[in-house]
N, C-alpha and C. Protein backbone atom coordinates (compact mmCIF):
# COMPACT_ATOMS: atom_id res chain seq x y z
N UNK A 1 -17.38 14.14 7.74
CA UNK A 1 -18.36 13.40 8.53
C UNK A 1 -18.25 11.92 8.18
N UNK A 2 -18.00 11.22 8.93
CA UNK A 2 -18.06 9.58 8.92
C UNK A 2 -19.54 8.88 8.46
N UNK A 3 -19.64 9.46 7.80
CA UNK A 3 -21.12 8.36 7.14
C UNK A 3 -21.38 6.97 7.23
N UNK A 4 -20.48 6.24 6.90
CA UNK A 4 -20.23 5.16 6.99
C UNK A 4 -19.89 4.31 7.88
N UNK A 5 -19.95 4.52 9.46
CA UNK A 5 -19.26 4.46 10.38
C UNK A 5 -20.40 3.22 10.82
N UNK A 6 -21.89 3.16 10.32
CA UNK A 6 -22.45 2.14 11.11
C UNK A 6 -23.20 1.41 9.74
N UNK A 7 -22.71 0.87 9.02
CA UNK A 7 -23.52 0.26 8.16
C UNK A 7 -23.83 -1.13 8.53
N UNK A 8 -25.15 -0.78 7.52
CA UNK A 8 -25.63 -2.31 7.90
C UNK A 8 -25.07 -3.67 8.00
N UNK A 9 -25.33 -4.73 8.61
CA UNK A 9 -24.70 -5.74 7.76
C UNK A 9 -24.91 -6.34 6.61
N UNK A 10 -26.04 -6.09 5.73
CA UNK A 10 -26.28 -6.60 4.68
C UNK A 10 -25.57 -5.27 3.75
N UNK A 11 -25.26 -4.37 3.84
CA UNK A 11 -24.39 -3.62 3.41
C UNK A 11 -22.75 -4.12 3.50
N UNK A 12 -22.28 -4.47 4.47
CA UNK A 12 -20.95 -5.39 4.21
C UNK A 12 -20.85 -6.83 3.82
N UNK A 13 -22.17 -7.19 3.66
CA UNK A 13 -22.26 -8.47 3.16
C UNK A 13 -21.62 -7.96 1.52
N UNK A 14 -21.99 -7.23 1.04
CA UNK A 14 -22.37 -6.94 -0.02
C UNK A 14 -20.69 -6.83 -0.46
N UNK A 15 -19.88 -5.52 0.43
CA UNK A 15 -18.60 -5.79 -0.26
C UNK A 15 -17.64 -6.29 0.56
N UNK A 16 -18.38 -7.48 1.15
CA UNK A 16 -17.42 -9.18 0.98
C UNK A 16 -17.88 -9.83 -0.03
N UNK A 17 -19.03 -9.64 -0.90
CA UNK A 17 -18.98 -10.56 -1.69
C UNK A 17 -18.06 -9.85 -2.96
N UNK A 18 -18.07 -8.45 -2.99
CA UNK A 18 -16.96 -7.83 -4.10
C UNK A 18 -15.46 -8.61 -3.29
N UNK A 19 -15.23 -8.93 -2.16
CA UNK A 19 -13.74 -8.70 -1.82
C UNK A 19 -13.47 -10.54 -1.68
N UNK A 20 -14.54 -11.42 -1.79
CA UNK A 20 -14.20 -12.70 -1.90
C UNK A 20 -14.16 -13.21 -3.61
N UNK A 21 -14.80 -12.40 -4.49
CA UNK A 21 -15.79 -12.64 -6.07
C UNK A 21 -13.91 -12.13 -5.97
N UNK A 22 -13.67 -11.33 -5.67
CA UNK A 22 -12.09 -10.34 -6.32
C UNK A 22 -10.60 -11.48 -6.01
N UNK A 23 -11.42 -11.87 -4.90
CA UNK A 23 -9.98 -12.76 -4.59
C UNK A 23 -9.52 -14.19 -5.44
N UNK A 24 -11.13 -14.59 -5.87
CA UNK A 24 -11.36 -16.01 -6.81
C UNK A 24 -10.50 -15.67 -7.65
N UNK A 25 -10.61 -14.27 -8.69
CA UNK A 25 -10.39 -14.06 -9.81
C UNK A 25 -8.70 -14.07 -10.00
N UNK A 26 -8.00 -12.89 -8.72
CA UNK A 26 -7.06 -12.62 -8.40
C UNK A 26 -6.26 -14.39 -8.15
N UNK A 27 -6.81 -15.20 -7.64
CA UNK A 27 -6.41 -17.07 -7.25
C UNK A 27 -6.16 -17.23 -9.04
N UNK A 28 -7.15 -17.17 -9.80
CA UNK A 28 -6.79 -17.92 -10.79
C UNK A 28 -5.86 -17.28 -11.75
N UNK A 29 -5.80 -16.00 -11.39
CA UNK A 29 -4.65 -15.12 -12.45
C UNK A 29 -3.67 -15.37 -11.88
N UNK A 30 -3.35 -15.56 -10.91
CA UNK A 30 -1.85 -16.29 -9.95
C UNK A 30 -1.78 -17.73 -10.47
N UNK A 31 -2.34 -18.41 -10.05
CA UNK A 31 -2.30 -19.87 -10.46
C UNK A 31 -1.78 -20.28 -11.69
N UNK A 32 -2.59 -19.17 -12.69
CA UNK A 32 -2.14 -19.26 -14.27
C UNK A 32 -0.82 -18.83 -14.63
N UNK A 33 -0.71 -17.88 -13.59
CA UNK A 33 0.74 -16.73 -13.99
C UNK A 33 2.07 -18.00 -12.63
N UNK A 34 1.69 -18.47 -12.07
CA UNK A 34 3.07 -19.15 -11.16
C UNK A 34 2.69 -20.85 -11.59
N UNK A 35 1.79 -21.17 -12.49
CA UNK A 35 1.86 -22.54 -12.74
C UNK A 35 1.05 -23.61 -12.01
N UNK A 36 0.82 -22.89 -10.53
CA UNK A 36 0.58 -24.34 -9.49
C UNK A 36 -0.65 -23.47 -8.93
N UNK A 37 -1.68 -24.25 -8.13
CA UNK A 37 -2.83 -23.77 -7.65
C UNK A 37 -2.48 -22.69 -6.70
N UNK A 38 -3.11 -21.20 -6.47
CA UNK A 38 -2.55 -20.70 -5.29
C UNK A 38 -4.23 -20.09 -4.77
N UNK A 39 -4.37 -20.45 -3.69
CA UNK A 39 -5.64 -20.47 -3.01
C UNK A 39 -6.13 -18.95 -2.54
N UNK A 40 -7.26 -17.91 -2.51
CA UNK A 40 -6.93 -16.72 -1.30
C UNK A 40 -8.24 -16.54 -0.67
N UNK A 41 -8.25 -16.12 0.53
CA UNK A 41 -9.12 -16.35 1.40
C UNK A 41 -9.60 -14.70 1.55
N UNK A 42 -10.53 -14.61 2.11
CA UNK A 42 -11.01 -12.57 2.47
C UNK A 42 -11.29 -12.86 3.77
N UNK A 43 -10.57 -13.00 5.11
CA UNK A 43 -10.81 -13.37 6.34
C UNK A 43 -11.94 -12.13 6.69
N UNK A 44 -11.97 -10.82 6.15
CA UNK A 44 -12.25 -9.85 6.94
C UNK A 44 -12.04 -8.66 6.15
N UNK A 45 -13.62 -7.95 5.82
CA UNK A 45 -13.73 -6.83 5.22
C UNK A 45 -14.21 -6.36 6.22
N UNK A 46 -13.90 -4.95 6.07
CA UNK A 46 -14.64 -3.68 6.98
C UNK A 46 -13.93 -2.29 6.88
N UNK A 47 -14.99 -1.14 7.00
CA UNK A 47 -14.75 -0.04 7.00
C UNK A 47 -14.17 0.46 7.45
N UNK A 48 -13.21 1.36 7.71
CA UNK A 48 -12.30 2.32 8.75
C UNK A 48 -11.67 3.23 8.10
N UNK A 49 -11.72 4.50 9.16
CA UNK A 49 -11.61 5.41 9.04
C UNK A 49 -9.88 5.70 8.06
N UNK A 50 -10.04 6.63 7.38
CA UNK A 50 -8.71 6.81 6.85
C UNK A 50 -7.57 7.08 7.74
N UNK A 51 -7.80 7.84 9.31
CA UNK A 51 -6.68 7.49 9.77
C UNK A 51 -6.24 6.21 10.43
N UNK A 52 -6.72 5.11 10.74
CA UNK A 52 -6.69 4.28 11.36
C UNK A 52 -5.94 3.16 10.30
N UNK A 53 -5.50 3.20 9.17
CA UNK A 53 -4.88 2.54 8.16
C UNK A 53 -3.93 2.25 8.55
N UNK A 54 -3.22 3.75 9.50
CA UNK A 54 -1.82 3.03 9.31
C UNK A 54 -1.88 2.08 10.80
N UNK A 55 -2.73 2.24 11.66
CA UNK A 55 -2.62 1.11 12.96
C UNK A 55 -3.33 -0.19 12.46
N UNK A 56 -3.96 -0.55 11.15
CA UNK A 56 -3.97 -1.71 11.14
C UNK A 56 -2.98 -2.59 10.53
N UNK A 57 -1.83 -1.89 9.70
CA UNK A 57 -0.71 -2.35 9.51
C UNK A 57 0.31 -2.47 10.34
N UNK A 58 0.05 -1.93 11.45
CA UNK A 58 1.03 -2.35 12.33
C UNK A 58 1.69 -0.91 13.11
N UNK A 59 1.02 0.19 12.41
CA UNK A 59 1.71 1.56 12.93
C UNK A 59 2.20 2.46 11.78
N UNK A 60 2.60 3.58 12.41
CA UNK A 60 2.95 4.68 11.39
C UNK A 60 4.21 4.51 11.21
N UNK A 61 5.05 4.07 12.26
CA UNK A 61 6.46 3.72 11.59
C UNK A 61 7.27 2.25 11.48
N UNK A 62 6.07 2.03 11.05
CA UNK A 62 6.31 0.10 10.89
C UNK A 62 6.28 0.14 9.29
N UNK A 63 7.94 -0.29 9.11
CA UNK A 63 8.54 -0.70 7.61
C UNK A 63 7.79 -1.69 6.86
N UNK A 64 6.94 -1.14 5.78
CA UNK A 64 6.04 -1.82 4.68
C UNK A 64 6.24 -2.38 3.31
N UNK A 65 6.42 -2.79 2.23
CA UNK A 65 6.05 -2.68 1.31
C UNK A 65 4.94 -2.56 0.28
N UNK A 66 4.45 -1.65 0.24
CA UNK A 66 3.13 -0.93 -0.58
C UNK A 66 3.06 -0.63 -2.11
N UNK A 67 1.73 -1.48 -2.90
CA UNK A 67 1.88 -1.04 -4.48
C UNK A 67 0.68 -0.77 -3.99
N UNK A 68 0.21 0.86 -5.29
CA UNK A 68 -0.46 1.61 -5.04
C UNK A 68 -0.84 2.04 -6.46
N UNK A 69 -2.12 2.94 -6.59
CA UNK A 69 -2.37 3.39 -8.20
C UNK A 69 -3.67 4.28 -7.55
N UNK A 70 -3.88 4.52 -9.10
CA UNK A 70 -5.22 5.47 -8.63
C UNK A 70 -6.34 5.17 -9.71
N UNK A 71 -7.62 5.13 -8.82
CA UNK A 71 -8.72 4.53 -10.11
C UNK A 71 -9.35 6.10 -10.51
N UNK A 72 -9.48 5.38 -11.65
CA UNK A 72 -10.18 6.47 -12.62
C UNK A 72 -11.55 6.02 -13.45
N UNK A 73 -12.64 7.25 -13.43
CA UNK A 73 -14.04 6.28 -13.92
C UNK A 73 -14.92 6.76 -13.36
N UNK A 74 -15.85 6.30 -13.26
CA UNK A 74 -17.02 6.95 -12.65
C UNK A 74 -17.19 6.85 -11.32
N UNK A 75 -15.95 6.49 -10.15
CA UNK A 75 -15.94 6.80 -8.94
C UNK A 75 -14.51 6.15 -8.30
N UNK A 76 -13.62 7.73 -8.38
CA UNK A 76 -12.06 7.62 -8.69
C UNK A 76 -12.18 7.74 -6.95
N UNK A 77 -10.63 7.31 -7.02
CA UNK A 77 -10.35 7.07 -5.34
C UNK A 77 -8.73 6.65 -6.00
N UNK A 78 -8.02 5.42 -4.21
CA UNK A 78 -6.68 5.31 -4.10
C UNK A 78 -7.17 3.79 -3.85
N UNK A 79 -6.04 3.28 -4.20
CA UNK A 79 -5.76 1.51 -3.95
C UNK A 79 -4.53 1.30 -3.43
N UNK A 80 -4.35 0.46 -2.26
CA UNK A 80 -3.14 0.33 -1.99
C UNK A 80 -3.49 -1.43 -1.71
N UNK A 81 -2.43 -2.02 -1.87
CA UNK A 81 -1.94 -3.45 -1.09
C UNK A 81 -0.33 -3.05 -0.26
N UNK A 82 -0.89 -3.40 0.87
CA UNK A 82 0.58 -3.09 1.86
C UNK A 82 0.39 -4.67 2.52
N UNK A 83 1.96 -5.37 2.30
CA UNK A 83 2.67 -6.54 3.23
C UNK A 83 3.67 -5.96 4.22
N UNK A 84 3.74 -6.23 5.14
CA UNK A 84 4.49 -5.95 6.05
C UNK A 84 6.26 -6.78 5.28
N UNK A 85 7.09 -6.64 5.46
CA UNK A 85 8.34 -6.60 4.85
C UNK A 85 8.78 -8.42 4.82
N UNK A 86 8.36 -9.14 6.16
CA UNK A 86 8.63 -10.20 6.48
C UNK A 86 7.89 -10.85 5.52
N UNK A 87 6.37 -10.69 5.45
CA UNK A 87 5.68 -11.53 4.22
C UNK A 87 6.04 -10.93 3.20
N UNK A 88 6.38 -10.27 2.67
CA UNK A 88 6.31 -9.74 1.19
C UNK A 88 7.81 -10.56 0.94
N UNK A 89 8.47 -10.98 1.71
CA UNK A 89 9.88 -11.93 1.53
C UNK A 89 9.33 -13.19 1.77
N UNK A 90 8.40 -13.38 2.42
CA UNK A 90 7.62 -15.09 2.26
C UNK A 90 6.53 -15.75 1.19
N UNK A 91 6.20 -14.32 0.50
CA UNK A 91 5.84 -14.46 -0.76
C UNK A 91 6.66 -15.22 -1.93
N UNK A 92 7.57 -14.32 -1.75
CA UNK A 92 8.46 -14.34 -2.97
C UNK A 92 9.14 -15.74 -2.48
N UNK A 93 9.35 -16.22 -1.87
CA UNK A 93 10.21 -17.14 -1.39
C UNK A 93 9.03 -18.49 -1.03
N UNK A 94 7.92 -18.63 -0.46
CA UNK A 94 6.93 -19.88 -0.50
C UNK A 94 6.32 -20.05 -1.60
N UNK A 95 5.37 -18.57 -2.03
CA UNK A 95 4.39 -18.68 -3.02
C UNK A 95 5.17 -18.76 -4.49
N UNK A 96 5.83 -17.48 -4.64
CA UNK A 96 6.92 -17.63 -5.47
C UNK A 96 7.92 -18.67 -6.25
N UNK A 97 8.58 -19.10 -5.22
CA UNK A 97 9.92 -19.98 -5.22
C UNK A 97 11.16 -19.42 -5.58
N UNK A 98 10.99 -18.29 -5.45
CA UNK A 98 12.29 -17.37 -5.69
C UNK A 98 13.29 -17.94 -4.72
N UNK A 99 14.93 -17.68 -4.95
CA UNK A 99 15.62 -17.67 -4.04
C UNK A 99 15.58 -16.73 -3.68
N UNK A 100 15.76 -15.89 -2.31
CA UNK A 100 15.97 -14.60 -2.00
C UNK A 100 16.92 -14.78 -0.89
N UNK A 101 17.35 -13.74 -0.34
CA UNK A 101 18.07 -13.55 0.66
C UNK A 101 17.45 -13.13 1.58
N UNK A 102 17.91 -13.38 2.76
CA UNK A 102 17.37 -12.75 4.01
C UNK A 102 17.64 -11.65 4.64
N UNK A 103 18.36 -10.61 3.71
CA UNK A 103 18.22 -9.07 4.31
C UNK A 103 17.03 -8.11 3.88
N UNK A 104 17.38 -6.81 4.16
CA UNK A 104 16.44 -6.46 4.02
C UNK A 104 16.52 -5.71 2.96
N UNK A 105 16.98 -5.49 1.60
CA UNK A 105 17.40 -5.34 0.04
C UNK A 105 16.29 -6.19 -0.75
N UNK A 106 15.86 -5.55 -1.80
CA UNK A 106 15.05 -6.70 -2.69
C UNK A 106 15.74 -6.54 -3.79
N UNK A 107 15.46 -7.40 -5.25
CA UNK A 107 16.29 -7.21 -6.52
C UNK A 107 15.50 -6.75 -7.45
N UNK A 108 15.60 -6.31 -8.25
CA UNK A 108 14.70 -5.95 -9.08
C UNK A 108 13.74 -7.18 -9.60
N UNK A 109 14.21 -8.30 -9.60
CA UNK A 109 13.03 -9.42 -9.81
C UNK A 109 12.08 -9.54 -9.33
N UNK A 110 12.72 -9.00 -7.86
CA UNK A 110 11.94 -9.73 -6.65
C UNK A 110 10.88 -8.51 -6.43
N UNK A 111 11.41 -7.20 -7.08
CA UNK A 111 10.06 -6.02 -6.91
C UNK A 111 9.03 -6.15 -8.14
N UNK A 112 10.11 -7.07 -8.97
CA UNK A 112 9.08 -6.66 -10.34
C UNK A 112 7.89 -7.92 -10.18
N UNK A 113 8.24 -8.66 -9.66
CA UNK A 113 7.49 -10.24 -9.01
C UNK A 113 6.28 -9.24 -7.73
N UNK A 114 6.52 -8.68 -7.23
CA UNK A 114 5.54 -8.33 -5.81
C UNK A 114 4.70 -7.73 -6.45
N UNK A 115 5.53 -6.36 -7.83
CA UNK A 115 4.55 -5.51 -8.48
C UNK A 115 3.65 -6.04 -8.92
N UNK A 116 3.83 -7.25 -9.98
CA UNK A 116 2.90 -7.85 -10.75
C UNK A 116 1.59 -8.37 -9.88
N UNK A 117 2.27 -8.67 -8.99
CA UNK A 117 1.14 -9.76 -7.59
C UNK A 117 0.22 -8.61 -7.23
N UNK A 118 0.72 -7.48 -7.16
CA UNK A 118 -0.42 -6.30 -7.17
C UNK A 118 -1.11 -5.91 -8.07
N UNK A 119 -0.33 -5.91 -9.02
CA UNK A 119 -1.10 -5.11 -10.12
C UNK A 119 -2.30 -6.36 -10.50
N UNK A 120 -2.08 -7.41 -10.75
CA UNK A 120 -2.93 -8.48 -10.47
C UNK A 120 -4.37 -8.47 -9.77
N UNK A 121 -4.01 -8.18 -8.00
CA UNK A 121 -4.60 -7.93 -7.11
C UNK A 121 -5.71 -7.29 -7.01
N UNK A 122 -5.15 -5.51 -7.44
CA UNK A 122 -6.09 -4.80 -7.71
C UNK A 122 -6.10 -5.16 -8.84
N UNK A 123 -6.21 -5.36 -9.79
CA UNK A 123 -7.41 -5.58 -11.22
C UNK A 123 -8.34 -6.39 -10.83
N UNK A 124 -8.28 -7.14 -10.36
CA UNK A 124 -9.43 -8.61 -9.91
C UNK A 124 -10.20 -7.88 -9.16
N UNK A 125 -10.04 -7.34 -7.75
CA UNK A 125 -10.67 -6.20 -6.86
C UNK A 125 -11.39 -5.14 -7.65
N UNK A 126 -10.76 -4.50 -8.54
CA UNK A 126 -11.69 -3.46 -8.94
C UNK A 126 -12.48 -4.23 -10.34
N UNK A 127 -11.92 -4.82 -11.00
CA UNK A 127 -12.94 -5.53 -11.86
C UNK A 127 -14.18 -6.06 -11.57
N UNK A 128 -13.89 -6.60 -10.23
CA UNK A 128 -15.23 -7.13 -9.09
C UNK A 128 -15.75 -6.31 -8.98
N UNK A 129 -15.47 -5.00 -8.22
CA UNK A 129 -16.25 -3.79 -8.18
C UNK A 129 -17.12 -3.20 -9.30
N UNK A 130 -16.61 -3.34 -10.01
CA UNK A 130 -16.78 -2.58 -11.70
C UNK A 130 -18.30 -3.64 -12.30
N UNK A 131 -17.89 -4.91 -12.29
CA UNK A 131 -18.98 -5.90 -12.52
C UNK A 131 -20.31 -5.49 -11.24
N UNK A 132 -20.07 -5.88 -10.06
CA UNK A 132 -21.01 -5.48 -9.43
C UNK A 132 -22.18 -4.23 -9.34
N UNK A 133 -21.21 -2.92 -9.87
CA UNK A 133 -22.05 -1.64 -9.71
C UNK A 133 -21.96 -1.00 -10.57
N UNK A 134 -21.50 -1.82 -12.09
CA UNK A 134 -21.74 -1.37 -13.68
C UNK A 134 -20.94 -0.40 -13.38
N UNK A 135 -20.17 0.39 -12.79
CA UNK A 135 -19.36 1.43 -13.03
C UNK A 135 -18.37 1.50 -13.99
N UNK A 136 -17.72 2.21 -14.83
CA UNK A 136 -16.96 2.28 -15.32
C UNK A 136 -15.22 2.66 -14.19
N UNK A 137 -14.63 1.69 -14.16
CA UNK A 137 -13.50 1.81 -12.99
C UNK A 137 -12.20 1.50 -13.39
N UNK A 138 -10.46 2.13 -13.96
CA UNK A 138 -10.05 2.19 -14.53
C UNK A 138 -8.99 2.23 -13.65
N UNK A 139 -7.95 1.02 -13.32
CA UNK A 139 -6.40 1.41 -12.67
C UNK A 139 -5.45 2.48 -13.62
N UNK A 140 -5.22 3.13 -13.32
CA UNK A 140 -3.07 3.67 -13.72
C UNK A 140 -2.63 2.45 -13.35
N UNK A 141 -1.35 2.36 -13.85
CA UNK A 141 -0.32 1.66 -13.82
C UNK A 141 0.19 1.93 -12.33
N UNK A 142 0.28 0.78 -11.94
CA UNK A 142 0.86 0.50 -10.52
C UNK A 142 2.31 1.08 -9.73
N UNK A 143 2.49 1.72 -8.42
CA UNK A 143 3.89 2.24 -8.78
C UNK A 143 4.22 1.17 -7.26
N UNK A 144 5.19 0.83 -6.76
CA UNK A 144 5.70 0.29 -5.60
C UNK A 144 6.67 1.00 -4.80
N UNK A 145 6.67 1.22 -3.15
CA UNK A 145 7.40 2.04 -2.77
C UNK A 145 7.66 0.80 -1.32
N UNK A 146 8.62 1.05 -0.34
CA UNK A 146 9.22 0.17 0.66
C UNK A 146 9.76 1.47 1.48
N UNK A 147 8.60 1.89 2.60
CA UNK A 147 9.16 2.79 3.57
C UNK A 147 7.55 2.60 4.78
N UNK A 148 8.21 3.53 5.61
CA UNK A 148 6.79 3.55 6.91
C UNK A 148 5.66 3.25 6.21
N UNK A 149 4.66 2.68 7.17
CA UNK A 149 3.60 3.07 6.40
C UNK A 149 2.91 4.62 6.16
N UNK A 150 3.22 5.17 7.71
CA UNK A 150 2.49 6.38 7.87
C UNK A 150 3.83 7.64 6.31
N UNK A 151 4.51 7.13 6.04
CA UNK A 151 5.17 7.59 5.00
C UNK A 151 4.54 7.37 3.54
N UNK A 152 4.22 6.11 3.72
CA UNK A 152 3.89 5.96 2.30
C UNK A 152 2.25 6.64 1.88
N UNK A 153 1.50 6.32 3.22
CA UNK A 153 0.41 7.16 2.48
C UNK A 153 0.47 8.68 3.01
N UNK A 154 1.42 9.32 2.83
CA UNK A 154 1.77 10.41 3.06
C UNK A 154 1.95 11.09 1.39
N UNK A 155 2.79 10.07 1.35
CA UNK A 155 3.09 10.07 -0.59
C UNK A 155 2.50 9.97 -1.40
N UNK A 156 1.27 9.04 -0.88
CA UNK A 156 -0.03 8.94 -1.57
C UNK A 156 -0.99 10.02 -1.67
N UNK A 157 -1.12 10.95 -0.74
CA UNK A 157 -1.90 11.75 -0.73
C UNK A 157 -0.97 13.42 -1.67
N UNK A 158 0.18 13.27 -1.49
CA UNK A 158 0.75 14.22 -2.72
C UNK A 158 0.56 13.43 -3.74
N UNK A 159 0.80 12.40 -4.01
CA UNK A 159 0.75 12.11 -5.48
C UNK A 159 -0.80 11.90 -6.02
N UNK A 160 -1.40 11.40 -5.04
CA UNK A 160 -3.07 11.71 -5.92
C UNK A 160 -4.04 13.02 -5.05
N UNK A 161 -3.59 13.47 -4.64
CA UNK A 161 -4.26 14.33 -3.77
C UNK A 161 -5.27 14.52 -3.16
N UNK A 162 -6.50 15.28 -2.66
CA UNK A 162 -7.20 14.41 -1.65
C UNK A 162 -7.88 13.42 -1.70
N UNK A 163 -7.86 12.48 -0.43
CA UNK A 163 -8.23 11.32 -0.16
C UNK A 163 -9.43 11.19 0.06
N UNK A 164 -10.37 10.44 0.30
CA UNK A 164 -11.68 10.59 1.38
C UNK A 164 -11.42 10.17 2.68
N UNK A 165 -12.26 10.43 3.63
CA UNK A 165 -11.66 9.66 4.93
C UNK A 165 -12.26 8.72 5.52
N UNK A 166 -12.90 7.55 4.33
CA UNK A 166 -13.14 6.07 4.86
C UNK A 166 -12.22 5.64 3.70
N UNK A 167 -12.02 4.28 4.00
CA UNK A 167 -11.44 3.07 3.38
C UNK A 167 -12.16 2.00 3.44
N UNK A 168 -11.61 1.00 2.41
CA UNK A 168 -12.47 0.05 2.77
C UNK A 168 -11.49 -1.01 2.95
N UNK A 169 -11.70 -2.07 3.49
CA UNK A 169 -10.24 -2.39 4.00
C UNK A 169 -10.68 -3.96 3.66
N UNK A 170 -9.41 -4.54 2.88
CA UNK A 170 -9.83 -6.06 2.56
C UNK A 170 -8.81 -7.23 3.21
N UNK A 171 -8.50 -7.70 4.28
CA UNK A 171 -7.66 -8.27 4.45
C UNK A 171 -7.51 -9.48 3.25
N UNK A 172 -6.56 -10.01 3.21
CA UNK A 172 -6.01 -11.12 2.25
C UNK A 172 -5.49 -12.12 2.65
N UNK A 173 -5.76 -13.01 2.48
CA UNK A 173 -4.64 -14.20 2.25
C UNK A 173 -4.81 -15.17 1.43
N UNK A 174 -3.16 -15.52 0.91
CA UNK A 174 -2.91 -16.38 0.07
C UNK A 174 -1.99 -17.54 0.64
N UNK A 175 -2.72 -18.82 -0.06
CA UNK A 175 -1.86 -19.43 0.30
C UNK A 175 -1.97 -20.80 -0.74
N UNK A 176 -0.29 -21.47 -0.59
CA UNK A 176 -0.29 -22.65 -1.60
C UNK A 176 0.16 -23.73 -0.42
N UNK A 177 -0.59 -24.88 -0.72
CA UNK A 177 -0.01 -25.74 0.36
C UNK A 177 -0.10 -25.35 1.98
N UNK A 178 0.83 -25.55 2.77
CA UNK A 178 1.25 -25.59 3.57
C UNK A 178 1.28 -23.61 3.74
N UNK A 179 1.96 -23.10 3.11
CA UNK A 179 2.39 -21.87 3.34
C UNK A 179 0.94 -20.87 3.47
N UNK A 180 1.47 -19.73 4.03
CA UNK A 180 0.29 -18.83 3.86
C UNK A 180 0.78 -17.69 4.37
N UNK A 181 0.29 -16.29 3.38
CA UNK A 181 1.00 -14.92 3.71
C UNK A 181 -0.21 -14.54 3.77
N UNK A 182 -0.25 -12.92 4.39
CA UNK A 182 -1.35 -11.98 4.60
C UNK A 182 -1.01 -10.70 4.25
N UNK A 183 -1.96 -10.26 3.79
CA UNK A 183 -1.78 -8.93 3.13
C UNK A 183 -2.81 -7.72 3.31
N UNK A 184 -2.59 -6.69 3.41
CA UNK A 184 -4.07 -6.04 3.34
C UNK A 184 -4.39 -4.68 2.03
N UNK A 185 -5.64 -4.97 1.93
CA UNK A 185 -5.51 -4.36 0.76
C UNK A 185 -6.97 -3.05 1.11
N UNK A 186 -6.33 -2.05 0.66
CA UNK A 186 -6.97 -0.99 0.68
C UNK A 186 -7.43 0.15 -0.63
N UNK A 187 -8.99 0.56 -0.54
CA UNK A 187 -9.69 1.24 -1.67
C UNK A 187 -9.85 2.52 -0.55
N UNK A 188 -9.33 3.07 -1.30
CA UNK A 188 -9.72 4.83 -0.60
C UNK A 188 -10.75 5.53 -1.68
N UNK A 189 -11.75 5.51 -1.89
CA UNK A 189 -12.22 6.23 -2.47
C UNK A 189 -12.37 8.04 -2.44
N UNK A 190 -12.58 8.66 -3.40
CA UNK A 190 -12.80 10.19 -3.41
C UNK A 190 -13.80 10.83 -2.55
N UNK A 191 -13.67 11.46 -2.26
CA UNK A 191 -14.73 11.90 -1.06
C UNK A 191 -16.23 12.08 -1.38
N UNK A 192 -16.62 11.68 -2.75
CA UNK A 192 -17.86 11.72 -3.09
C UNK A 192 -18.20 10.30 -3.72
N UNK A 193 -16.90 9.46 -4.00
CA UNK A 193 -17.31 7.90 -4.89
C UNK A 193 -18.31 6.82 -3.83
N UNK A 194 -18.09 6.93 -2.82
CA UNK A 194 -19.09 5.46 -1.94
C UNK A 194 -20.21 6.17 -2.05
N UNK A 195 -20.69 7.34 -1.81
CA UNK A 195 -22.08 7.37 -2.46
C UNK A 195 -22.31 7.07 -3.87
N UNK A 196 -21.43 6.80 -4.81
CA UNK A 196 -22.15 6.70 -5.83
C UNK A 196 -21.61 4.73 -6.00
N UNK A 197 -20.89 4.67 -5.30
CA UNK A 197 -20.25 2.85 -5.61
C UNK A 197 -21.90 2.16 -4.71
N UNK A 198 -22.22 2.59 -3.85
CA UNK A 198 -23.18 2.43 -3.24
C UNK A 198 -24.99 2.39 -3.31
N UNK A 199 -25.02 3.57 -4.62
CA UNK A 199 -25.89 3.92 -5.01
C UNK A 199 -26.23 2.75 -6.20
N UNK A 200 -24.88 2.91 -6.70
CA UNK A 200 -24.78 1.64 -8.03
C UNK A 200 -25.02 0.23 -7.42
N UNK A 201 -25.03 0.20 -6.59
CA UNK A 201 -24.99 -0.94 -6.07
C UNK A 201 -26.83 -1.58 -5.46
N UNK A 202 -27.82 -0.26 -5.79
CA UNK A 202 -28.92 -0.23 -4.96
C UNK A 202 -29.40 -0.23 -3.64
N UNK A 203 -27.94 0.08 -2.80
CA UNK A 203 -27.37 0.23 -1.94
C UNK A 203 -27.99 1.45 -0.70
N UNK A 204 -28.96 2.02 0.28
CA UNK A 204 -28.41 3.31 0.41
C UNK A 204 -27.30 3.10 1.58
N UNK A 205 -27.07 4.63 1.86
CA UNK A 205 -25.77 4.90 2.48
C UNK A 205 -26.82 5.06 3.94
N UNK A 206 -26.33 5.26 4.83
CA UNK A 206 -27.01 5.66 6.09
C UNK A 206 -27.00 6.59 6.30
C-alpha cells in the first residue's frame, strides 16, 4: 500500500531540509577532499514509488553508473547514487580534473574517484538523517556497478533483499565554477523504516 503517496508539505519540507543539511556537509567533505570550493544544490526532493526509479533516470535500459550500500540501525533500507554515464565522465573530468578519455571504459582511478564521491555522499545524507531523527543509521561499505539501470536495481534487490516500495528521491547537483553535474540519489528504505524515520522525526505518516 502506498502510504506515502500524499504527504503533507510540511512533511517534505522536512526531508529537504535532511537532503539540503546532507548536501552542505557532503560540499565541504568534497571541497576538503579536491582542494577547491565545490558547491551542491537539492533542486528537488520527493517521494516515488519504487517502480518509477528507474523512469526517473532515464529508463530501464538507459546505461548508468550506480554506488550503492545498505543501511543498518534502527531503520535499515538501500541507498543508491546513480549518474547517468555522460556526467559521471563530467565529474571526473570538470569537478575532478582528471584526464579521462572519451570512451566508454573507466580506470580504476577514475572508479575509485566516483566511489569515494559516493561513499562521501551517502555518509553526509544519512548522517543528516541520523542527526535529525536520533536514529542510530549505519552504511556498509559502498560497492559500484556500470550497467542498465533497471539492471542494477535488479542486483540490488538480490543483494539486499526486499526493498520497500517508496523511495525517497534526492536530486543533486554539484557544481564548481562554471561547471555543473546532476545526480540522483536514492534511500529505499525497509518496508517498515519510514514509519519509524518518521515517527522519529515527530512526524505522522498519513
Amino acid at each position: 500500500m502506498n502510504v506515502f503517496k500524499d504527504l503533507a508539505d510540511f512533511q517534505m519540507d522536512v526531508l529537504k531540509e535532511v537532503g539540503n543539511i546532507g548536501a552542505g556537509h557532503a560540499a565541504t567533505a568534497l571541497s576538503t577532499l579536491l582542494s577547491k570550493p565545490i558547491d551542491m544544490l537539492v533542486p528537488k526532493v520527493r517521494m516515488l514509488p519504487f517502480e518509477e526509479i528507474c523512469d526517473s533516470v532515464g529508463g530501464a535500459e538507459t546505461a548508468v553508473l550506480a554506488i550503492f550500500l545498505r543501511v543498518d540501525g534502527d531503520a535499515p533500507g538501500n541507498m543508491f547514487f546513480i549518474l547517468n554515464l555522460d556526467a559521471a565522465k563530467n565529474m571526473l573530468r570538470d569537478l575532478i580534473g582528471l584526464e579521462i578519455l572519451d570512451d566508454e571504459e573507466y580506470s580504476e582511478l577514475e572508479l575509485s574517484a566516483l566511489n569515494e564521491i559516493g561513499n562521501i555522499l551517502a555518509g553526509s545524507y544519512l548522517s543528516s538523517l541520523a542527526d535529525f531523527t536520533q536514529l542510530n543509521l549505519q552504511p556498509t561499505v559502498p560497492s559500484l556497478a556500470i550497467d542498465m539501470a533497471g539492471a542494477i536495481l535488479s542486483y540490488g534487490l538480490l543483494q539486499f533483499g526486499e526493498m520497500g516500495d517508496q523511495a525517497l528521491l534526492i536530486d543533486t547537483k554539484f557544481m564548481e565554477g562554471e561547471n555543473e553535474v546532476q545526480g540522483h540519489f536514492f534511500l529505499i528504505p525497509d518496508p517498515d523504516s519510514f514509519g519509524k524515520i518518521f515517527a522519529a522525526l515527530g512526524v505522522e505518516s498519513p
